[in-house]
N, C-alpha and C. Protein backbone atom coordinates (compact mmCIF):
# COMPACT_ATOMS: atom_id res chain seq x y z
N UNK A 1 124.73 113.45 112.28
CA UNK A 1 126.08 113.04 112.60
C UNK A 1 126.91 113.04 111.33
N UNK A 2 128.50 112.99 111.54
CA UNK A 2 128.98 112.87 110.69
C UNK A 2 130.54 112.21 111.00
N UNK A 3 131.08 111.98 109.53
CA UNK A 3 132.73 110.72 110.31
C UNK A 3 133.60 111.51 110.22
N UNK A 4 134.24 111.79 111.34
CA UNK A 4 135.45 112.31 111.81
C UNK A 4 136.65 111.56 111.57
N UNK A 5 137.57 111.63 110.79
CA UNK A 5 138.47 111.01 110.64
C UNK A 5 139.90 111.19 111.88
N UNK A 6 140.03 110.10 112.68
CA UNK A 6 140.91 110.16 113.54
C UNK A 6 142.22 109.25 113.34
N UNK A 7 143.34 109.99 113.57
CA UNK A 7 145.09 109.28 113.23
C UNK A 7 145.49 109.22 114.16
N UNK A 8 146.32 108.55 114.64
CA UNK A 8 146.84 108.43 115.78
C UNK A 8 148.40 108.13 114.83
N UNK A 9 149.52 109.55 115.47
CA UNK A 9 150.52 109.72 115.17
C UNK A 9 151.54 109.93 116.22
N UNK A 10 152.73 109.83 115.19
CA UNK A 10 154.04 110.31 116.41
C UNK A 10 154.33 111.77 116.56
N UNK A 11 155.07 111.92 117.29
CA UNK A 11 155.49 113.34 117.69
C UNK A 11 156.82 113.67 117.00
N UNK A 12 156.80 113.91 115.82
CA UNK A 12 158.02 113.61 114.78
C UNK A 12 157.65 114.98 114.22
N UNK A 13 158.80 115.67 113.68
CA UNK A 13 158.85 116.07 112.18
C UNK A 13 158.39 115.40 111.33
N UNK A 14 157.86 115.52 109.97
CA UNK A 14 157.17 115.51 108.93
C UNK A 14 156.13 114.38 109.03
N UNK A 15 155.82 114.46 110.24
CA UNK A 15 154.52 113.03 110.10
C UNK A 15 153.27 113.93 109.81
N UNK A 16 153.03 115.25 110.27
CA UNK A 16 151.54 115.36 109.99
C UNK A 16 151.71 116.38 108.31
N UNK A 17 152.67 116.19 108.02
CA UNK A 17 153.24 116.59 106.37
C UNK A 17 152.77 115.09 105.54
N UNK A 18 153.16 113.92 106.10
CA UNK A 18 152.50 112.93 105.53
C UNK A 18 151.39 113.14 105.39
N UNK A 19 150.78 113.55 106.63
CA UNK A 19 149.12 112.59 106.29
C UNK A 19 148.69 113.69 105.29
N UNK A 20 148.77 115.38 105.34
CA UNK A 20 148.31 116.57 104.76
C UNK A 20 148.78 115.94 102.94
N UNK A 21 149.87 115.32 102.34
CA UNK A 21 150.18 115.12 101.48
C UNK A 21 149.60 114.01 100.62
N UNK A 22 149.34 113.27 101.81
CA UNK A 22 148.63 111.69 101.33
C UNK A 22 147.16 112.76 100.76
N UNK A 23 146.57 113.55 101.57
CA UNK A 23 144.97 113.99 101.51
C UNK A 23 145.15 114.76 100.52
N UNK A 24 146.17 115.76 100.17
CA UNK A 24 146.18 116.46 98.73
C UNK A 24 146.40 116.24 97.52
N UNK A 25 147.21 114.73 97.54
CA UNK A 25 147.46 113.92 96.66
C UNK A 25 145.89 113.59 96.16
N UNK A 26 145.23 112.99 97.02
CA UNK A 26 144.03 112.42 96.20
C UNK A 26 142.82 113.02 96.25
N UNK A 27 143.21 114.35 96.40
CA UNK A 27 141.81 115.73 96.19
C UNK A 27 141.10 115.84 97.58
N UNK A 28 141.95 115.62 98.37
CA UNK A 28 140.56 115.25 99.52
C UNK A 28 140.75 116.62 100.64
N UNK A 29 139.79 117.47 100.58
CA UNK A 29 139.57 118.89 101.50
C UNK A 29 139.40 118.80 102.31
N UNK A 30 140.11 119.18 103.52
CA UNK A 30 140.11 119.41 105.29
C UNK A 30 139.37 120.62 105.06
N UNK A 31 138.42 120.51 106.18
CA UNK A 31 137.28 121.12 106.77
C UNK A 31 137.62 121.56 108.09
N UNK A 32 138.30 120.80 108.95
CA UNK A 32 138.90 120.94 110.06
C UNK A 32 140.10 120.25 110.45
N UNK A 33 140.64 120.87 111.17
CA UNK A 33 141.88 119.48 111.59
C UNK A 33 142.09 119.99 113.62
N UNK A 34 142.41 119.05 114.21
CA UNK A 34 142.11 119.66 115.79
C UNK A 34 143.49 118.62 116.34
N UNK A 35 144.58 118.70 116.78
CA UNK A 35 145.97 117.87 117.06
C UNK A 35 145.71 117.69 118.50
N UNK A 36 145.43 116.83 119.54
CA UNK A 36 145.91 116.67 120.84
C UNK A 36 147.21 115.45 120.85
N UNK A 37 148.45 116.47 121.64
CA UNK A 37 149.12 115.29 121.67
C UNK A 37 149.84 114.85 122.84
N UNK A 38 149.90 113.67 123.46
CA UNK A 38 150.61 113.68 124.82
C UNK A 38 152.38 113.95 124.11
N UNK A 39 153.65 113.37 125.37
CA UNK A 39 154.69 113.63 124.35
C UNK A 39 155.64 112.78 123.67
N UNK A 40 155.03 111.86 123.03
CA UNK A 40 155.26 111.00 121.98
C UNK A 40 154.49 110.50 121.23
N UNK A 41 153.27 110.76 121.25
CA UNK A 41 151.77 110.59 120.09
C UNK A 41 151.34 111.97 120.39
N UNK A 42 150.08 111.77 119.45
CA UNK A 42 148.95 112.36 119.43
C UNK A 42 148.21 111.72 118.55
N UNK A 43 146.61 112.63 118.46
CA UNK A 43 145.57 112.32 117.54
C UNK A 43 145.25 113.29 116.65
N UNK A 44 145.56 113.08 115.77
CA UNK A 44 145.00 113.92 114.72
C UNK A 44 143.57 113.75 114.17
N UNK A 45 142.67 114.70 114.19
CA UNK A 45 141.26 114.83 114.57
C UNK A 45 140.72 115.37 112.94
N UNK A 46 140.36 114.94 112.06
CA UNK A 46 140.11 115.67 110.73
C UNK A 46 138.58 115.52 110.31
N UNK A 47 137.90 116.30 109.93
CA UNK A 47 136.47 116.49 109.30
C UNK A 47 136.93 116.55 107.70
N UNK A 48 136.77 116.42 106.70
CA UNK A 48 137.26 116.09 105.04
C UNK A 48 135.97 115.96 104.69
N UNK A 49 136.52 116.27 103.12
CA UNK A 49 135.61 115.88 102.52
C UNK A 49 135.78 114.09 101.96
N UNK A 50 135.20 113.50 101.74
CA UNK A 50 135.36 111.99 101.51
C UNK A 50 136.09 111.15 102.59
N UNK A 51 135.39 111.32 103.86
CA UNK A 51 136.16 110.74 104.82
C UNK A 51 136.85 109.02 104.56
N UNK A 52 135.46 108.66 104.33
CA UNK A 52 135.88 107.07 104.25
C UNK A 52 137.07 106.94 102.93
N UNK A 53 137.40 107.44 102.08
CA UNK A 53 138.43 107.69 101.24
C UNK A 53 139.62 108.14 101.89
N UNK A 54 139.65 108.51 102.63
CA UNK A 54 140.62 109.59 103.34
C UNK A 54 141.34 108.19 104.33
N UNK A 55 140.63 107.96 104.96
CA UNK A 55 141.23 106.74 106.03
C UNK A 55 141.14 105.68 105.33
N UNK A 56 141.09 104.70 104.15
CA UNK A 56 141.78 103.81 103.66
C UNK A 56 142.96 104.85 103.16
N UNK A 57 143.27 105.73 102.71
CA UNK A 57 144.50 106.08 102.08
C UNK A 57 145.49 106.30 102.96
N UNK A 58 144.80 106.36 103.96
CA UNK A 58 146.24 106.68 105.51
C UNK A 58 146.37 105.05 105.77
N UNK A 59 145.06 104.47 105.85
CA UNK A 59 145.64 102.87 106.31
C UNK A 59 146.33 102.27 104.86
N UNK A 60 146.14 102.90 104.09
CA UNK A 60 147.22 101.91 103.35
C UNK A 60 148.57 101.94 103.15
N UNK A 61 148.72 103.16 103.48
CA UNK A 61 149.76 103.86 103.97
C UNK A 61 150.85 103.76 104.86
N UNK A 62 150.10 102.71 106.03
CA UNK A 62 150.46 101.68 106.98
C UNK A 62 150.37 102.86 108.15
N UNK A 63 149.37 104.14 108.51
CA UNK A 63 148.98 105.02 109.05
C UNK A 63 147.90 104.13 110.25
N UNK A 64 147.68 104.52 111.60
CA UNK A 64 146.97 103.94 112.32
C UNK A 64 145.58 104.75 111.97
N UNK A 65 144.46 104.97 111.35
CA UNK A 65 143.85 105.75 110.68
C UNK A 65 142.10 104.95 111.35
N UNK A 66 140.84 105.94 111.49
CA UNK A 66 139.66 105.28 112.19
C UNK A 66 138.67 106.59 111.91
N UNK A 67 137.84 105.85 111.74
CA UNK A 67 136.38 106.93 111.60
C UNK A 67 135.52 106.63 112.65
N UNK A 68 135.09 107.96 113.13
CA UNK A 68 134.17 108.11 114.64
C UNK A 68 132.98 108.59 113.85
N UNK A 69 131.83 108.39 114.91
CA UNK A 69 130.68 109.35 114.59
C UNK A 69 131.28 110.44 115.16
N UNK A 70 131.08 112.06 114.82
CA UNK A 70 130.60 112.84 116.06
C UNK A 70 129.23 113.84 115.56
N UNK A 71 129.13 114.57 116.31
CA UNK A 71 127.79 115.91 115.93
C UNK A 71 128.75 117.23 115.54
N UNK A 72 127.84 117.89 114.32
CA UNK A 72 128.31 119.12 113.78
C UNK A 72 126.86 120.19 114.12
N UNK A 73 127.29 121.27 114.62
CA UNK A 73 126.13 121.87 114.62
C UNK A 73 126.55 123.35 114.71
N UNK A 74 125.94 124.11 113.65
CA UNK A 74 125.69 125.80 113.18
C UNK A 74 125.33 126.36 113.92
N UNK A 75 126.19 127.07 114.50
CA UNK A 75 125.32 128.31 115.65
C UNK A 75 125.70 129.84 114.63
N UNK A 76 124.88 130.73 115.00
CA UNK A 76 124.95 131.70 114.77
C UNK A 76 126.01 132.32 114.84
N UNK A 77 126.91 133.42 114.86
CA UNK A 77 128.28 133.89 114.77
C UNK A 77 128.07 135.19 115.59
N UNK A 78 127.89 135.06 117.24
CA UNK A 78 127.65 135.79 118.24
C UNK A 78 127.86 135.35 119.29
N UNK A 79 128.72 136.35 120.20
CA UNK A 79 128.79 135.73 121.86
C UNK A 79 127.91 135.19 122.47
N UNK A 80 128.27 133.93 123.00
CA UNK A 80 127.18 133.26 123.92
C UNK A 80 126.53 131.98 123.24
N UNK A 81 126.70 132.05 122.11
CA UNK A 81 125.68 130.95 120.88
C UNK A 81 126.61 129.65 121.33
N UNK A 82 127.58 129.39 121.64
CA UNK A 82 128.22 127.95 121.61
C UNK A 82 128.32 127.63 123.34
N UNK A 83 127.60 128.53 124.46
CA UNK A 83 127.54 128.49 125.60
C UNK A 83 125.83 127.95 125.57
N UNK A 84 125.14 128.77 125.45
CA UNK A 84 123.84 127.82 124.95
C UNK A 84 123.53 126.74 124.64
N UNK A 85 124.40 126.69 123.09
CA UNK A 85 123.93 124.88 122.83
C UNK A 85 124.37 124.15 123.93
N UNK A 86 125.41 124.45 124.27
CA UNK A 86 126.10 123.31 125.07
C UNK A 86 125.19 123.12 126.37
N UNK A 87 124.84 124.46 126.88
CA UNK A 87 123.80 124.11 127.89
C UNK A 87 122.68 123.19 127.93
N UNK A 88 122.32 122.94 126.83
CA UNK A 88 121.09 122.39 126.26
C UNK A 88 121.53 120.76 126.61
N UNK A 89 123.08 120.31 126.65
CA UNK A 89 123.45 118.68 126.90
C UNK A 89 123.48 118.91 128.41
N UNK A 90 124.06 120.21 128.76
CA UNK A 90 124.51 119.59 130.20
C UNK A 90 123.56 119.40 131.30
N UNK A 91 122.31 120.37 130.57
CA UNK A 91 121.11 120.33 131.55
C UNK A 91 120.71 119.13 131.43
N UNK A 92 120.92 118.27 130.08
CA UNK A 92 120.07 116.65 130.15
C UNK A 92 121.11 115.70 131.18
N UNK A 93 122.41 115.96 131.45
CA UNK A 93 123.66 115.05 131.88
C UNK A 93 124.09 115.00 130.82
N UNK A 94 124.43 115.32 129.43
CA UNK A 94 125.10 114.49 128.60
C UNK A 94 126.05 115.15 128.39
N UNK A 95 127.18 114.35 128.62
CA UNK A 95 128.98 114.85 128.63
C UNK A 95 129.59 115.44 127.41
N UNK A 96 129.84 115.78 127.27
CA UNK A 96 130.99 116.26 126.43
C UNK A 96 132.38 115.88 126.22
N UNK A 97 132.59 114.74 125.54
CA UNK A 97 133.56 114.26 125.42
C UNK A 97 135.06 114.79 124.93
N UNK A 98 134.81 115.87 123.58
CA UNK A 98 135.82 116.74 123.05
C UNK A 98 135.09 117.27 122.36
N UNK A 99 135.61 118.67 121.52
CA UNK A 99 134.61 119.74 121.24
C UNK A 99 135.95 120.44 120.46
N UNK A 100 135.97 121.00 119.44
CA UNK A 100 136.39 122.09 118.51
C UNK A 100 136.05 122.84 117.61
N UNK A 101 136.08 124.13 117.60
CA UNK A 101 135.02 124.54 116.81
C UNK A 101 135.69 125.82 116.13
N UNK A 102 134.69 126.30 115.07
CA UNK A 102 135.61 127.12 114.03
C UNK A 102 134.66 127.71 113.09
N UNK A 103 135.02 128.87 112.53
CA UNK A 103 133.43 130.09 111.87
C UNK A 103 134.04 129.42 110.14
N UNK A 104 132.87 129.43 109.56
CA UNK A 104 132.83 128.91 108.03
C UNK A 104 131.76 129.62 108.15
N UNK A 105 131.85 130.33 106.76
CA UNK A 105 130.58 131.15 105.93
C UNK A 105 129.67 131.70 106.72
N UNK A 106 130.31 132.63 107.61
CA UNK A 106 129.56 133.35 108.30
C UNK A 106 129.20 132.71 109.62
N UNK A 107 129.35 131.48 109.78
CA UNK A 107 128.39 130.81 110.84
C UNK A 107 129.72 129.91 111.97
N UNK A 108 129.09 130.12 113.03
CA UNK A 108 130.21 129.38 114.02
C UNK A 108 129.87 127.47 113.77
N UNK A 109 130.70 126.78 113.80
CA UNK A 109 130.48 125.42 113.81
C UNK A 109 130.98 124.90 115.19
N UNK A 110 130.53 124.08 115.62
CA UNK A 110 130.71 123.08 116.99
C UNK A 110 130.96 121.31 115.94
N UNK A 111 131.94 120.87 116.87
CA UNK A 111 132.31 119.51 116.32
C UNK A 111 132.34 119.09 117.70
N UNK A 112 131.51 117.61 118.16
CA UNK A 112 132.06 117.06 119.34
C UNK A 112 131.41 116.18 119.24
N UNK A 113 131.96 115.50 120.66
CA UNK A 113 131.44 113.69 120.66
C UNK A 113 130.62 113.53 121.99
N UNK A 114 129.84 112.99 122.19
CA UNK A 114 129.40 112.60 123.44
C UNK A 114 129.68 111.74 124.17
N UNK A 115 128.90 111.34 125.52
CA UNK A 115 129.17 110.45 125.86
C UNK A 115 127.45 109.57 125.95
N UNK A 116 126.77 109.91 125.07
CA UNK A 116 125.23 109.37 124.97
C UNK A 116 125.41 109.86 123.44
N UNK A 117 125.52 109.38 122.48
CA UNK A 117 124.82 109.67 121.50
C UNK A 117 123.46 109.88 120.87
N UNK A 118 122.71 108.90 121.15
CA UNK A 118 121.35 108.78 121.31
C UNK A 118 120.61 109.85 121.89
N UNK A 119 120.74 110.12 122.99
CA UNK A 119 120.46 111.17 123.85
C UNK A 119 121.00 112.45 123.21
N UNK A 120 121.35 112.95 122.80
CA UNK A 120 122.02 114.22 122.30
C UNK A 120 121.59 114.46 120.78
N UNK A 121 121.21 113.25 120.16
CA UNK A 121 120.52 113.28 118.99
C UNK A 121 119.40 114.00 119.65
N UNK A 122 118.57 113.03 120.34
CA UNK A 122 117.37 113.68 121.11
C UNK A 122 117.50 114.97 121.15
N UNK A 123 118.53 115.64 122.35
CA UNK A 123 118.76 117.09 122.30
C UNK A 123 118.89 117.81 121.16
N UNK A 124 119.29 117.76 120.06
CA UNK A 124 119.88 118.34 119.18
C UNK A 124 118.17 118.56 118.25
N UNK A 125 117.41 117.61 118.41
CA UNK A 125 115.95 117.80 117.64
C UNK A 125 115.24 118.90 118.56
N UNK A 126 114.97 117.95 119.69
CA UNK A 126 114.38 118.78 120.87
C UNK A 126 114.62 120.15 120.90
N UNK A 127 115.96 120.59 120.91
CA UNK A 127 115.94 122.50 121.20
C UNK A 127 116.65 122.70 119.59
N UNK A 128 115.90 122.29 118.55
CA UNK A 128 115.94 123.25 117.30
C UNK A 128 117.03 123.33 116.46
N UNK A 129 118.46 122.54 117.17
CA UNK A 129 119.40 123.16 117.01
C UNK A 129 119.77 122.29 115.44
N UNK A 130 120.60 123.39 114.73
CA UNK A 130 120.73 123.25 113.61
C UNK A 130 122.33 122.28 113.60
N UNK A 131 121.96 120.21 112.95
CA UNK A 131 122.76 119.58 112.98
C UNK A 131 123.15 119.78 111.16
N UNK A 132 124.52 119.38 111.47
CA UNK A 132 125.09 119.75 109.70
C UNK A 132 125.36 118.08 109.73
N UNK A 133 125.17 117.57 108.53
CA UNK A 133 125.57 116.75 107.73
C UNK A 133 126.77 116.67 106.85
N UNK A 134 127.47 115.53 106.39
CA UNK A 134 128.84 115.80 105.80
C UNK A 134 128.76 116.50 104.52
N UNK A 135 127.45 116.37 103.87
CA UNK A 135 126.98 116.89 102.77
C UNK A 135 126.68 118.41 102.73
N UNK A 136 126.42 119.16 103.87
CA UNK A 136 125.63 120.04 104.27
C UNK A 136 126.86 120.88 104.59
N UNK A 137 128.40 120.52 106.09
CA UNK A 137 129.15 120.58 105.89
C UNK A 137 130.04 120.97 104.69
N UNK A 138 130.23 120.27 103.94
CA UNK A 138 131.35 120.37 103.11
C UNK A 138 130.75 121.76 101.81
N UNK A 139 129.82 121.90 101.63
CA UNK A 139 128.86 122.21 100.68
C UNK A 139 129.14 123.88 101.72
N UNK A 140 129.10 124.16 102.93
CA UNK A 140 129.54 125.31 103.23
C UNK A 140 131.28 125.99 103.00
N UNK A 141 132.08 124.78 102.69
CA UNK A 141 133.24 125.59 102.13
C UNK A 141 133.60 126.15 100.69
């Protein structure tokens, strides 16, 4: 697993210029960033490097700012590889809560959350599948 840094912002001009400025200000590298927004918020969804650094600097900021677990996991960089893993939860029941994903160094990445963590750890040993760490992560950009 690894901490996903989540914001919960407005639907403004230059708010997600804040948070990108606050994170370049103090060296800190997006790995990912994923925006859902209804139409007056959203969440801004970020993988970084130095997460827990990253969200005190938005909360001090007076930013609504929170770290999640979720799972990172390397699939190969071929049709069908991110239809597979996923098969591998849905055959146990385990949901899929949100999911974004994106190719680094050759290799496709999956980011998502469950709705069993525990259980999906399980899965994730059980069928082989290759989990990234924030260390492991970041170390591929």
């Amino acid at each position: 697993m690894l901490q996903q840094l989540s914001v919960f912002i407005e639907n403004k001009s230059g708010t997600l210029l804040q948070i990108l400025e606050l994170l370049k200000s103090a060296g800190i590298q997006l790995v990912a960033t994923n925006i859902v927004d209804t139409m007056d918020y959203g969440i801004c969804r970020i993988i970084a490097t130095q997460p827990r650094l990253a969200c005190t600097i938005l909360q001090e900021a007076g930013m609504s700012a929170n770290l999640n677990d979720v799972f990172a996991i390397e699939l190969d960089n071929h049709p069908g590889s991110a239809a597979d893993a996923i098969a591998a939860f849905a055959q146990e029941g385990v949901g899929i809560i949100y999911l974004y994903s994106f190719l680094l160094g050759g290799k496709g990445v999956l980011i998502f959350r469950t709705d069993n963590p525990e259980r999906a750890q399980a899965i994730i040993t059980e069928n082989h599948l290759n989990a990234l760490d924030e260390q492991t992560l970041t170390s591929l950009t």
